[in-house]
C-alpha atoms as a PDB file:
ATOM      1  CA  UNK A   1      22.132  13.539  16.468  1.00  0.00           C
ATOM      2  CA  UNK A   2      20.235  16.789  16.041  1.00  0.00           C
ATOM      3  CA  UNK A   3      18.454  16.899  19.099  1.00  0.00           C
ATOM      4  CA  UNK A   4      15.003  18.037  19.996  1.00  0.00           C
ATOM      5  CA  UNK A   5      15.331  21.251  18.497  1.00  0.00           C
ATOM      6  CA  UNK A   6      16.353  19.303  15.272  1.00  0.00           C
ATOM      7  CA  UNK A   7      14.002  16.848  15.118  1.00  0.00           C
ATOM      8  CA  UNK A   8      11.196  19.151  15.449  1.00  0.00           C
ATOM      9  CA  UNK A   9      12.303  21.444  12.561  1.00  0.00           C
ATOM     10  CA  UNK A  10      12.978  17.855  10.666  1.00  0.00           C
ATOM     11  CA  UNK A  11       9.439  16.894  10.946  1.00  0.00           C
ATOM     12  CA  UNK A  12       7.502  20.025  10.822  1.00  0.00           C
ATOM     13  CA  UNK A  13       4.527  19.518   8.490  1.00  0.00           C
ATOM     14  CA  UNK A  14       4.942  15.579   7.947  1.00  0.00           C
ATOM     15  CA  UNK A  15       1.942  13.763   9.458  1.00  0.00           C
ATOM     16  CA  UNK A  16       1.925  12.614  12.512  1.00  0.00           C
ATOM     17  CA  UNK A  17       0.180   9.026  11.734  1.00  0.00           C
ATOM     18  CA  UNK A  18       3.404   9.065  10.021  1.00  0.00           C
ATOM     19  CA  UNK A  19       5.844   9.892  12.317  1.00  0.00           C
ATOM     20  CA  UNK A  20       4.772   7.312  14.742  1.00  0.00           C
ATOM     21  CA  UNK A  21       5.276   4.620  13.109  1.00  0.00           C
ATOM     22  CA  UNK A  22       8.855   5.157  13.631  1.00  0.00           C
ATOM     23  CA  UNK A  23       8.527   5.324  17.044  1.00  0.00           C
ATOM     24  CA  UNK A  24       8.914   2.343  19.952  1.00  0.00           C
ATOM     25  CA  UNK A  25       7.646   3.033  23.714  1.00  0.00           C
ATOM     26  CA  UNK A  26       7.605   6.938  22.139  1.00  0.00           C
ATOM     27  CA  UNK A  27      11.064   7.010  21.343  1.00  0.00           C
ATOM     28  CA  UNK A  28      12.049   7.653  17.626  1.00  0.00           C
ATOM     29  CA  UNK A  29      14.541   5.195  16.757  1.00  0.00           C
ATOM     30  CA  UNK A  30      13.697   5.871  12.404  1.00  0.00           C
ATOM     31  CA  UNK A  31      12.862   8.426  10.668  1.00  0.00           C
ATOM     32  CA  UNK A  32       9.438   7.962   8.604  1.00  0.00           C
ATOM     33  CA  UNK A  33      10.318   8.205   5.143  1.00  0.00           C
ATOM     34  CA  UNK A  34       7.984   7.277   2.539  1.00  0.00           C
ATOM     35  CA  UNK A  35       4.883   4.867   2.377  1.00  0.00           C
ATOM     36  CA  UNK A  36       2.172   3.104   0.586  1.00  0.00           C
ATOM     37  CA  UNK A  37      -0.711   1.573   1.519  1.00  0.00           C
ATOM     38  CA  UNK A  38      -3.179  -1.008  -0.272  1.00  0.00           C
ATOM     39  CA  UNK A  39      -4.668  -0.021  -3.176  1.00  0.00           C
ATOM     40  CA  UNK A  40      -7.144  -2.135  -5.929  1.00  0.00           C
ATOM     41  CA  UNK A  41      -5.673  -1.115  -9.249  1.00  0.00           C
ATOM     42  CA  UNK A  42      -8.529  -2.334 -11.941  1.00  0.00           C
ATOM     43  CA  UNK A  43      -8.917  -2.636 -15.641  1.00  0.00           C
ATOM     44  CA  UNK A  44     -11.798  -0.588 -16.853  1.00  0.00           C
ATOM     45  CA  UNK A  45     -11.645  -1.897 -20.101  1.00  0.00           C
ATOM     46  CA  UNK A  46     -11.693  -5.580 -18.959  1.00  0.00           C
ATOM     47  CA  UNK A  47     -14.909  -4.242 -16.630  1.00  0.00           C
ATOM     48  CA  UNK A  48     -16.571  -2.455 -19.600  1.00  0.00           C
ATOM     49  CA  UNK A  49     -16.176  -6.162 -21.544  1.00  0.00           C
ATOM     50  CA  UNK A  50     -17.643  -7.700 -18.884  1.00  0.00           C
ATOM     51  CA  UNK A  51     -20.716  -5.616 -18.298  1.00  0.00           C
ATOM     52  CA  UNK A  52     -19.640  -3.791 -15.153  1.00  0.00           C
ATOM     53  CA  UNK A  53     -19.331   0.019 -14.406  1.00  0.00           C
ATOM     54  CA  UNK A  54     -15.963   1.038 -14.710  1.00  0.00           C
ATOM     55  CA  UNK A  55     -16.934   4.501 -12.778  1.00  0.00           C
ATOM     56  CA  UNK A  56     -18.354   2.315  -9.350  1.00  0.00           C
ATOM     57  CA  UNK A  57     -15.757  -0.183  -8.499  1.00  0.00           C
ATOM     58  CA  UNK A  58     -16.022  -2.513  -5.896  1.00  0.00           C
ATOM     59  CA  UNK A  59     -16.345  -0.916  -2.587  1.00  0.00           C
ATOM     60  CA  UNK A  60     -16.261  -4.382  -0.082  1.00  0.00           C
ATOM     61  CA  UNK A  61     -15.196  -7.691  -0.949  1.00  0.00           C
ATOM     62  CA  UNK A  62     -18.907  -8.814  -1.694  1.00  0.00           C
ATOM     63  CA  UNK A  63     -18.620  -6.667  -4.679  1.00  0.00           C
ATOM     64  CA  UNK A  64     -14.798  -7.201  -5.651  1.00  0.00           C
ATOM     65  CA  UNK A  65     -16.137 -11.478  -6.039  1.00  0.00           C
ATOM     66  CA  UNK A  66     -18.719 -10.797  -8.087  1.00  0.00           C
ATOM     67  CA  UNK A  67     -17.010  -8.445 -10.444  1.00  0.00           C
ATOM     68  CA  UNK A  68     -14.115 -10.624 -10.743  1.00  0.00           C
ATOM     69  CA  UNK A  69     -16.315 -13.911 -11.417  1.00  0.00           C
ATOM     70  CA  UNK A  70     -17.934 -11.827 -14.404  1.00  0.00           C
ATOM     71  CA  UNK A  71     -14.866 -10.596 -15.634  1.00  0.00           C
ATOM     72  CA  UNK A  72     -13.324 -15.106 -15.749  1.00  0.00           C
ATOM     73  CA  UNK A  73     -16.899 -15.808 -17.049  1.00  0.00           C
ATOM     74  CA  UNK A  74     -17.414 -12.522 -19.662  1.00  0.00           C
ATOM     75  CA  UNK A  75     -13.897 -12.630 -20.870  1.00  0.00           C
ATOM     76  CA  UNK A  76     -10.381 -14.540 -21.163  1.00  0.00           C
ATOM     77  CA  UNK A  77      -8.985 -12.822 -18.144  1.00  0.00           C
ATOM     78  CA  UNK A  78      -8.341 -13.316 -14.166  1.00  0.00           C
ATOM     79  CA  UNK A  79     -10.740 -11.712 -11.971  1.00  0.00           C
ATOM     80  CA  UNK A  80      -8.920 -11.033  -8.684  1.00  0.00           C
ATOM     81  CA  UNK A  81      -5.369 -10.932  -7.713  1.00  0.00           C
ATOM     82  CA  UNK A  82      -4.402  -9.911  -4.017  1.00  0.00           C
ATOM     83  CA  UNK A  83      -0.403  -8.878  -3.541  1.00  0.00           C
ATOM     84  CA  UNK A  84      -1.054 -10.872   0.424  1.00  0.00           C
ATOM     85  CA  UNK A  85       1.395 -13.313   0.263  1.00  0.00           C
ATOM     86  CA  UNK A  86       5.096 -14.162   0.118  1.00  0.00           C
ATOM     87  CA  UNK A  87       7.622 -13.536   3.132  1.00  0.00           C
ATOM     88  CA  UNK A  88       9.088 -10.523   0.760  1.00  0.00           C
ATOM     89  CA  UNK A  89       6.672  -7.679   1.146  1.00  0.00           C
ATOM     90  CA  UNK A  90       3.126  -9.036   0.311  1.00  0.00           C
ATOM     91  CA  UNK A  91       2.285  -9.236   4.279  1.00  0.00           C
ATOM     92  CA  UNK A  92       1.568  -6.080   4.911  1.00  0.00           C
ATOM     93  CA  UNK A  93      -1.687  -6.522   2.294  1.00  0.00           C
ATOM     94  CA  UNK A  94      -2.490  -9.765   4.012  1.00  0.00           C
ATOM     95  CA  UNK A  95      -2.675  -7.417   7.334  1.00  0.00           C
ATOM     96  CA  UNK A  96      -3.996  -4.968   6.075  1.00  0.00           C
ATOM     97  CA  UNK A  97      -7.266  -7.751   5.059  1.00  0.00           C
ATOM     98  CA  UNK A  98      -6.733  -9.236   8.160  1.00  0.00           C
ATOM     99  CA  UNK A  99      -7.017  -6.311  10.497  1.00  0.00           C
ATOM    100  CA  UNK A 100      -9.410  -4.600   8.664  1.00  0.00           C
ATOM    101  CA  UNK A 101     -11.881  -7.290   9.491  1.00  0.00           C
ATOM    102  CA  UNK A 102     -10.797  -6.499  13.109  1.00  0.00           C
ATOM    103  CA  UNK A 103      -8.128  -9.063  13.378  1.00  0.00           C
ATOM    104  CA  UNK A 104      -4.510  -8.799  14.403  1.00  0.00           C
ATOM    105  CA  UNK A 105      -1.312 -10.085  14.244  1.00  0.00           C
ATOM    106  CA  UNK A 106      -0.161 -10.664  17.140  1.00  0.00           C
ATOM    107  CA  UNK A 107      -0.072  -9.168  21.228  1.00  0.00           C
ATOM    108  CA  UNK A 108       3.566  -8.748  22.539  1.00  0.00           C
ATOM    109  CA  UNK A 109       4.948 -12.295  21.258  1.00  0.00           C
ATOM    110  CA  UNK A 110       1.957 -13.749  21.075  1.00  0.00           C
ATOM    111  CA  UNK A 111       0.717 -14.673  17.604  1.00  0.00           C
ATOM    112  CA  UNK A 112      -2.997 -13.743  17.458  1.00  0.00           C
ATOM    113  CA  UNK A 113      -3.943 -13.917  13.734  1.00  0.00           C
ATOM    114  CA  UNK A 114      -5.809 -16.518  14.007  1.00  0.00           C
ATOM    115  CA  UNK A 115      -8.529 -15.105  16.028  1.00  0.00           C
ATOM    116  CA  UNK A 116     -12.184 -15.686  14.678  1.00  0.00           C
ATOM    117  CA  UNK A 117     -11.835 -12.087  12.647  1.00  0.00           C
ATOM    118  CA  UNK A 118      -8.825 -13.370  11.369  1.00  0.00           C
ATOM    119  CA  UNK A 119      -9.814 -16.536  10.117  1.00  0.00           C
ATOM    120  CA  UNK A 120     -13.091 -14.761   8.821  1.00  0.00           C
ATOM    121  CA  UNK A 121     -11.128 -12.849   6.240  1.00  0.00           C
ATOM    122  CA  UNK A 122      -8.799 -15.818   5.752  1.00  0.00           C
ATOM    123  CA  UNK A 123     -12.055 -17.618   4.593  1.00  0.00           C
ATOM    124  CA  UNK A 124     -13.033 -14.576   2.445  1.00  0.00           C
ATOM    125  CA  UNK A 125     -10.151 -15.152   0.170  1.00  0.00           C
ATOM    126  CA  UNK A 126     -10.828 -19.049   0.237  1.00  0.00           C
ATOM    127  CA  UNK A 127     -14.229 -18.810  -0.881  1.00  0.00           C
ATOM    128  CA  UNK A 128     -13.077 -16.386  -3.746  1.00  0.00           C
ATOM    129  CA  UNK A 129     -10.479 -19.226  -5.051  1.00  0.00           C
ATOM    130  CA  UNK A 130     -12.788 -21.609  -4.803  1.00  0.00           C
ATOM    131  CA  UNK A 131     -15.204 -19.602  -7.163  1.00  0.00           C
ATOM    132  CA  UNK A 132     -12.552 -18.905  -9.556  1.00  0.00           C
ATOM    133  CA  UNK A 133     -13.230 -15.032  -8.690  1.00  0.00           C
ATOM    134  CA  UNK A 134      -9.458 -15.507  -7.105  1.00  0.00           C
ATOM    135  CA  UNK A 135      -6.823 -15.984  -9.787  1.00  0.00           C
ATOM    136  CA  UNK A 136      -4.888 -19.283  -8.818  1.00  0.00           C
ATOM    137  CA  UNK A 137      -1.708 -17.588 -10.563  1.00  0.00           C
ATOM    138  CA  UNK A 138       1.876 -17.699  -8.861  1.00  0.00           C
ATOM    139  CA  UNK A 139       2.573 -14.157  -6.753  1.00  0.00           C
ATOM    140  CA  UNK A 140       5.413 -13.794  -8.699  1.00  0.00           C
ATOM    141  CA  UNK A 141       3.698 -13.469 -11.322  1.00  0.00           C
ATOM    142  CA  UNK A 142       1.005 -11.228 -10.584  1.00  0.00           C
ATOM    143  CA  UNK A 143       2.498  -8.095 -11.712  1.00  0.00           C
ATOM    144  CA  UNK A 144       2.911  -9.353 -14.948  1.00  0.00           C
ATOM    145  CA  UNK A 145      -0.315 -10.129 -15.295  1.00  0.00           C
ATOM    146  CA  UNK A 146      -1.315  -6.868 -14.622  1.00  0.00           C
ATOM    147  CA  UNK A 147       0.929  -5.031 -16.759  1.00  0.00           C
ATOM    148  CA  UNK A 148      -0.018  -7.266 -19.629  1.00  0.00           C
ATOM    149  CA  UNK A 149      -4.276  -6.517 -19.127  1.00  0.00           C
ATOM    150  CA  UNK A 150      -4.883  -9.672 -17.565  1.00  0.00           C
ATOM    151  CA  UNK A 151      -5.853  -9.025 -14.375  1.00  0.00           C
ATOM    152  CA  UNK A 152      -8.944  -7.600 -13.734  1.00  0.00           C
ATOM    153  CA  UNK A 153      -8.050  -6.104 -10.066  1.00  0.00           C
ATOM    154  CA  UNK A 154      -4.979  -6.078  -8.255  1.00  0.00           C
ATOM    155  CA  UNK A 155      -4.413  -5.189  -4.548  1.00  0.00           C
ATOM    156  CA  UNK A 156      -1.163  -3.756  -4.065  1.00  0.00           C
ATOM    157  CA  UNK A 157       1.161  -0.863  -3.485  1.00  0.00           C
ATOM    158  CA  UNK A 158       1.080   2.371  -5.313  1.00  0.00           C
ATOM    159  CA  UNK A 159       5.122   1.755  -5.999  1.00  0.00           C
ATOM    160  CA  UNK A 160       3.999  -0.251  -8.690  1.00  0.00           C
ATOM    161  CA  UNK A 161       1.661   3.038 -10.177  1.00  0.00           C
ATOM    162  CA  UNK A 162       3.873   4.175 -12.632  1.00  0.00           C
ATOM    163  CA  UNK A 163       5.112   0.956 -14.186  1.00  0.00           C
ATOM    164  CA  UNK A 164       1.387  -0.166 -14.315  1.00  0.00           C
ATOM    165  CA  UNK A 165       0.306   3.297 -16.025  1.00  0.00           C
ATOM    166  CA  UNK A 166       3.168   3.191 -18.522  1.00  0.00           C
ATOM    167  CA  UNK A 167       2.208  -0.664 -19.429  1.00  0.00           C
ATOM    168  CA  UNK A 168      -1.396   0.446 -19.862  1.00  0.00           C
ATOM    169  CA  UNK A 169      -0.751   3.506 -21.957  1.00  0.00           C
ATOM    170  CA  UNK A 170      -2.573   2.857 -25.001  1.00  0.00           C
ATOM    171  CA  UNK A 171      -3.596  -0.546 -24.644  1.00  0.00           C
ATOM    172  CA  UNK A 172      -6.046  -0.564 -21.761  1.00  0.00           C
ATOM    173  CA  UNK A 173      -7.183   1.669 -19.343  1.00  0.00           C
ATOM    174  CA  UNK A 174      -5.650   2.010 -15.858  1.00  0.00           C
ATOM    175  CA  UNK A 175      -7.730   3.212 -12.409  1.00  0.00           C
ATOM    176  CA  UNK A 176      -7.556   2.959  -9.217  1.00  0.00           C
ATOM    177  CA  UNK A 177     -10.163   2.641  -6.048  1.00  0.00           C
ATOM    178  CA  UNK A 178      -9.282   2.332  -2.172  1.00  0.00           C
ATOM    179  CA  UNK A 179      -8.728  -0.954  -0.250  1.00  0.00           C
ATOM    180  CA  UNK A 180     -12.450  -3.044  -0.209  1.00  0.00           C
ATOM    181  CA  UNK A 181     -14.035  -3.064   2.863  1.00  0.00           C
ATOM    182  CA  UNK A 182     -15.845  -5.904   5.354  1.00  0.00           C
ATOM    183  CA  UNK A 183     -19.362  -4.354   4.582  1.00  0.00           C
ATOM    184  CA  UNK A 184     -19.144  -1.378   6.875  1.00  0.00           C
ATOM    185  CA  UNK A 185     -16.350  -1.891   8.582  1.00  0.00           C
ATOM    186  CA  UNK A 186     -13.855   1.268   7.865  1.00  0.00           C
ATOM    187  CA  UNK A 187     -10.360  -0.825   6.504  1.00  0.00           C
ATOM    188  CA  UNK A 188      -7.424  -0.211   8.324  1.00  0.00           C
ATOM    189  CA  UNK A 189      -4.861   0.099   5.664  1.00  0.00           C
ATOM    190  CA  UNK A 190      -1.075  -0.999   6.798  1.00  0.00           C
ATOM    191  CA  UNK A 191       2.298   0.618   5.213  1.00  0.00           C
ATOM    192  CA  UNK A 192       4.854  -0.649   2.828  1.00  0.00           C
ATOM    193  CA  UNK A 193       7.150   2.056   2.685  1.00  0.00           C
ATOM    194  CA  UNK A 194      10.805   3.449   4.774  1.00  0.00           C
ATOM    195  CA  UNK A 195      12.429   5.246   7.065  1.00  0.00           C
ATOM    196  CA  UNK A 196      15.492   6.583   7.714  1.00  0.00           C
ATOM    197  CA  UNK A 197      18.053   6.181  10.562  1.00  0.00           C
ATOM    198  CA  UNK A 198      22.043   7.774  10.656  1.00  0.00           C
ATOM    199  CA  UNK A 199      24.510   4.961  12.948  1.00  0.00           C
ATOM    200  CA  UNK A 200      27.352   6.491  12.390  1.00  0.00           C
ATOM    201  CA  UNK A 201      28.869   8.089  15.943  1.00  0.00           C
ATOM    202  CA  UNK A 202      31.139  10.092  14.368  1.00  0.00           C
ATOM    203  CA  UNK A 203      29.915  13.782  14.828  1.00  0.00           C
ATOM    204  CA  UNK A 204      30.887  15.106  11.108  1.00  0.00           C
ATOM    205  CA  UNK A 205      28.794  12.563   9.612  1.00  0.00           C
ATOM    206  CA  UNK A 206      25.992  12.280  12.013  1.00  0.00           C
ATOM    207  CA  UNK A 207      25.218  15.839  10.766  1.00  0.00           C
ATOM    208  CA  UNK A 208      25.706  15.239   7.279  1.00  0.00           C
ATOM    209  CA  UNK A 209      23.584  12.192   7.483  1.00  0.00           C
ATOM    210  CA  UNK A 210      20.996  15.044   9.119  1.00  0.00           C
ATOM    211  CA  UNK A 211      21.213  16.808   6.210  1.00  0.00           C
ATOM    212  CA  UNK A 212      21.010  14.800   3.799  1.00  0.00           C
ATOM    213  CA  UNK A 213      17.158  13.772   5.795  1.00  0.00           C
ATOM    214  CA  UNK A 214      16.186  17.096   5.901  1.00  0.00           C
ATOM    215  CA  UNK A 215      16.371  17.115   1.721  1.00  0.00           C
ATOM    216  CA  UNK A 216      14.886  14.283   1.465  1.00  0.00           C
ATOM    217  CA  UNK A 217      11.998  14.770   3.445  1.00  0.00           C
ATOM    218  CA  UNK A 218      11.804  18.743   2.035  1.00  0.00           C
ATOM    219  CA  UNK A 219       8.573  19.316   0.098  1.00  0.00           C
ATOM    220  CA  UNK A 220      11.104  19.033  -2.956  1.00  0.00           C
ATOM    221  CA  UNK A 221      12.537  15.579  -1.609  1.00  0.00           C
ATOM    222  CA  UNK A 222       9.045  14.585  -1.551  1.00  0.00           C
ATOM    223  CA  UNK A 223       7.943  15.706  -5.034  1.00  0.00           C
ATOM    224  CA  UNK A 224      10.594  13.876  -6.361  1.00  0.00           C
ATOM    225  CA  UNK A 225      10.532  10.393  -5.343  1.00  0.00           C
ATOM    226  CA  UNK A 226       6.096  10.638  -5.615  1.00  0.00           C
ATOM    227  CA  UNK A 227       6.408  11.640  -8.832  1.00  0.00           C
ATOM    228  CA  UNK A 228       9.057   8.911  -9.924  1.00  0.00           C
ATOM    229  CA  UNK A 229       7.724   5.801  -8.115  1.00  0.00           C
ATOM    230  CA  UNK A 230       4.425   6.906  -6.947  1.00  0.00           C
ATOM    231  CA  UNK A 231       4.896   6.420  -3.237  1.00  0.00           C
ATOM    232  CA  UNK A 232       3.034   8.900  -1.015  1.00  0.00           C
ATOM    233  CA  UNK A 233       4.897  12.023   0.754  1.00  0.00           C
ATOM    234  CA  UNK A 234       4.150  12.765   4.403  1.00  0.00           C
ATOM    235  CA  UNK A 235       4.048  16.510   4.055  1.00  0.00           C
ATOM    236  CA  UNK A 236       0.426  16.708   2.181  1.00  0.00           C
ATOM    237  CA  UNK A 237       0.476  20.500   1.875  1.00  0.00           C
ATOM    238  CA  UNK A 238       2.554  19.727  -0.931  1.00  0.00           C
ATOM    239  CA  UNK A 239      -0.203  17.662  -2.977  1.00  0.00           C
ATOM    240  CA  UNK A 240      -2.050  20.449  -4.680  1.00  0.00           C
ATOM    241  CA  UNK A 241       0.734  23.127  -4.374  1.00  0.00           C
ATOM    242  CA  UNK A 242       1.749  24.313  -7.717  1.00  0.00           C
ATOM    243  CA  UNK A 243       5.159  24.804  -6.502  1.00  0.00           C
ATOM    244  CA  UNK A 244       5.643  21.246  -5.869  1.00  0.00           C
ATOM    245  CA  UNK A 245       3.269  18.245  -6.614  1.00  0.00           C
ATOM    246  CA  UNK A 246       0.553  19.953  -7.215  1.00  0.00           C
ATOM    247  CA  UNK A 247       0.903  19.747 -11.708  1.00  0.00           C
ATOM    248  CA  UNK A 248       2.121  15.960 -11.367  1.00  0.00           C
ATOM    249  CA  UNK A 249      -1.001  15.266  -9.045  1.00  0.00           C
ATOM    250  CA  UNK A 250      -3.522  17.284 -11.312  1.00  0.00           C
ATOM    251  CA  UNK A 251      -2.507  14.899 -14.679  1.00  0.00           C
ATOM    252  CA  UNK A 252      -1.854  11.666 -11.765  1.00  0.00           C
ATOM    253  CA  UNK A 253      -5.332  11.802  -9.985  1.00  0.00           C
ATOM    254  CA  UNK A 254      -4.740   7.745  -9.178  1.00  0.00           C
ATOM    255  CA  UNK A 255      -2.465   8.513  -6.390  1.00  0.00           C
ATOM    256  CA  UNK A 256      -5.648  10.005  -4.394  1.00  0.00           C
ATOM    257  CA  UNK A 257      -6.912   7.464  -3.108  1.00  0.00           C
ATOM    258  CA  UNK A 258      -3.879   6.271  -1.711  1.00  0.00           C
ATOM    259  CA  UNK A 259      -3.553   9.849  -0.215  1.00  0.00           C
ATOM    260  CA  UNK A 260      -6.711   9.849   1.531  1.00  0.00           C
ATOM    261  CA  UNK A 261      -6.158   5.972   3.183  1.00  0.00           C
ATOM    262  CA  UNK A 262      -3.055   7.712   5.080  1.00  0.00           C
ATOM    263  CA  UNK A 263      -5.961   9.023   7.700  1.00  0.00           C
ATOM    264  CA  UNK A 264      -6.000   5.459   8.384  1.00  0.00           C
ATOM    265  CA  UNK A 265      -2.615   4.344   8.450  1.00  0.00           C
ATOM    266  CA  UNK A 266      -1.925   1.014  10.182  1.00  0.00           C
ATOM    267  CA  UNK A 267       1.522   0.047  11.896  1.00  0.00           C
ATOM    268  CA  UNK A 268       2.775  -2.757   9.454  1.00  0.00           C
ATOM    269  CA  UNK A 269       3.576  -5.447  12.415  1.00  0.00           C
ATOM    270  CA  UNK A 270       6.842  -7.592  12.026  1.00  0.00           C
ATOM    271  CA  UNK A 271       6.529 -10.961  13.701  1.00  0.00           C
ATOM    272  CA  UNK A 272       8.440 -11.965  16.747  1.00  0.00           C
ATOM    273  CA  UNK A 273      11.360 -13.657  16.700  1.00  0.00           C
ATOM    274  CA  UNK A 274      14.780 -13.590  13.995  1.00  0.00           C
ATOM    275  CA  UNK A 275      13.647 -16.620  11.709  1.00  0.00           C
ATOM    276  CA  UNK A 276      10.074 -15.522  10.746  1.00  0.00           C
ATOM    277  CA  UNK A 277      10.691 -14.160   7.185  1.00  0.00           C
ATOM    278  CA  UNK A 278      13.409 -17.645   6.301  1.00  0.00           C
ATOM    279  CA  UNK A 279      11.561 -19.856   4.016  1.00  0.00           C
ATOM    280  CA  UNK A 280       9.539 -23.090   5.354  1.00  0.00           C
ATOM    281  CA  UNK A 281      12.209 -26.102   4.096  1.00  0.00           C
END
């Protein structure tokens, strides 16, 4: 559609962590768009009521259990609340637990999750339910219970930042950490996110459709739809540029740690096969 020439002035300045995740056997086939990764939103006021430190949140998943078993203990609250599960969109969290422990999903179209890493962190979020650190609350209803202050900590995307922030605004206090860690094992957080892709053969459109990419991956594409939703852009010069992001960023300082996870960024891995995403009967 726009050739090398084009793609290269396309994607000058995105990352290129980014770029590849768009890419099969090296060959683009979609554009990288947008993404998220993993982040533990947290109440500080439900911390504060239940004696922890609102400025040191849990760093590994030692500490996110026994903050969340004070905060079911200390108040009326849940504790802990991971977005891992559903066939919608909560399995890129569960990867992003899974591999961070050094698991994976699978090699070629062979299912590997449950390797002894994977099954390790599997247990991790066993033992948490079974100590009531883990709320045993429907995923659908998880968001709601953090946008109504009863959550204590919720791992999830950052497209959910602004909805959360206007919920807490004077009621409780909203923050945000990175993705806990296996001790000190550096976490390998995955991507929610998009990309883009033009089908059309017809040569008018193909360069419209080339067009219309190039806006919205333009440092003022990207300030727009980061400051709306929340999702991160893949051009970070623009993050601290007062031309562009940089006054949204200075009075949102929650989207940085979501920022600084992308030097980590994890392919999101689809499993093999047409039927894995149709319900069990």
């Amino acid at each position: 559609m726009a050739g090398s020439d084009g793609y290269a002035e396309l994607t000058d300045g995105m990352i290129p962590r980014g770029l590849d995740l768009g890419k099969v056997d090296g060959k683009t086939y979609g554009l990288a768009y947008t993404f998220s990764t993993p982040i533990l939103y947290y109440n500080a006021d439900l911390f504060r009521a239940a004696g922890l430190d609102p400025d040191n949140p849990p760093e590994d998943w030692a500490e996110v259990k026994t903050a969340a078993e004070a905060i079911v203990e200390k108040t009326d609250a849940e504790g802990f609340f991971p977005g891992a599960y559903g066939p919608a969109d909560g399995t890129f969290v569960y990867q992003a637990i899974l591999m961070s422990n050094g698991g994976n999903v699978r090699d070629g179209n062979t299912l590997t999750f449950a390797n002894p890493e994977g099954i390790e962190a599997v247990r991790m979020l066993r033992d948490m339910v079974d100590s009531g650190a883990h709320a045993r609350i429907d995923p659908a209803g998880a968001n709601d219970a953090m946008l109504s202050g009863q959550l204590g900590m919720y791992l999830y995307t950052s497209a959910l930042q602004n909805a959360l922030s206007t919920a807490a605004e004077g009621n409780w206090e909203l923050r945000v950490a990175a993705m806990p860690s296996f001790a000190d094992k550096p976490t390998t957080p995955t991507n929610s996110g998009s990309a883009l892709f033009s089908f059309s053969k017809d040569p008018v459109k193909q360069r419209a459709s080339y067009e219309l990419m190039k806006f919205l991956t333009s440092k003022y594409g990207y300030t727009i739809i980061t400051s709306k939703i929340g999702y991160l852009p893949l051009r970070l010069d623009i993050v601290d540029d007062p031309e562009f992001l940089g006054p949204w960023t200075e009075t949102h300082p929650l989207i940085r740690p979501n920022l600084e996870q992308l030097s980590r960024l994890t392919p999101n891995v689809a499993f093999p096969g047409p039927n894995y995403r149709r319900p069990r009967p």
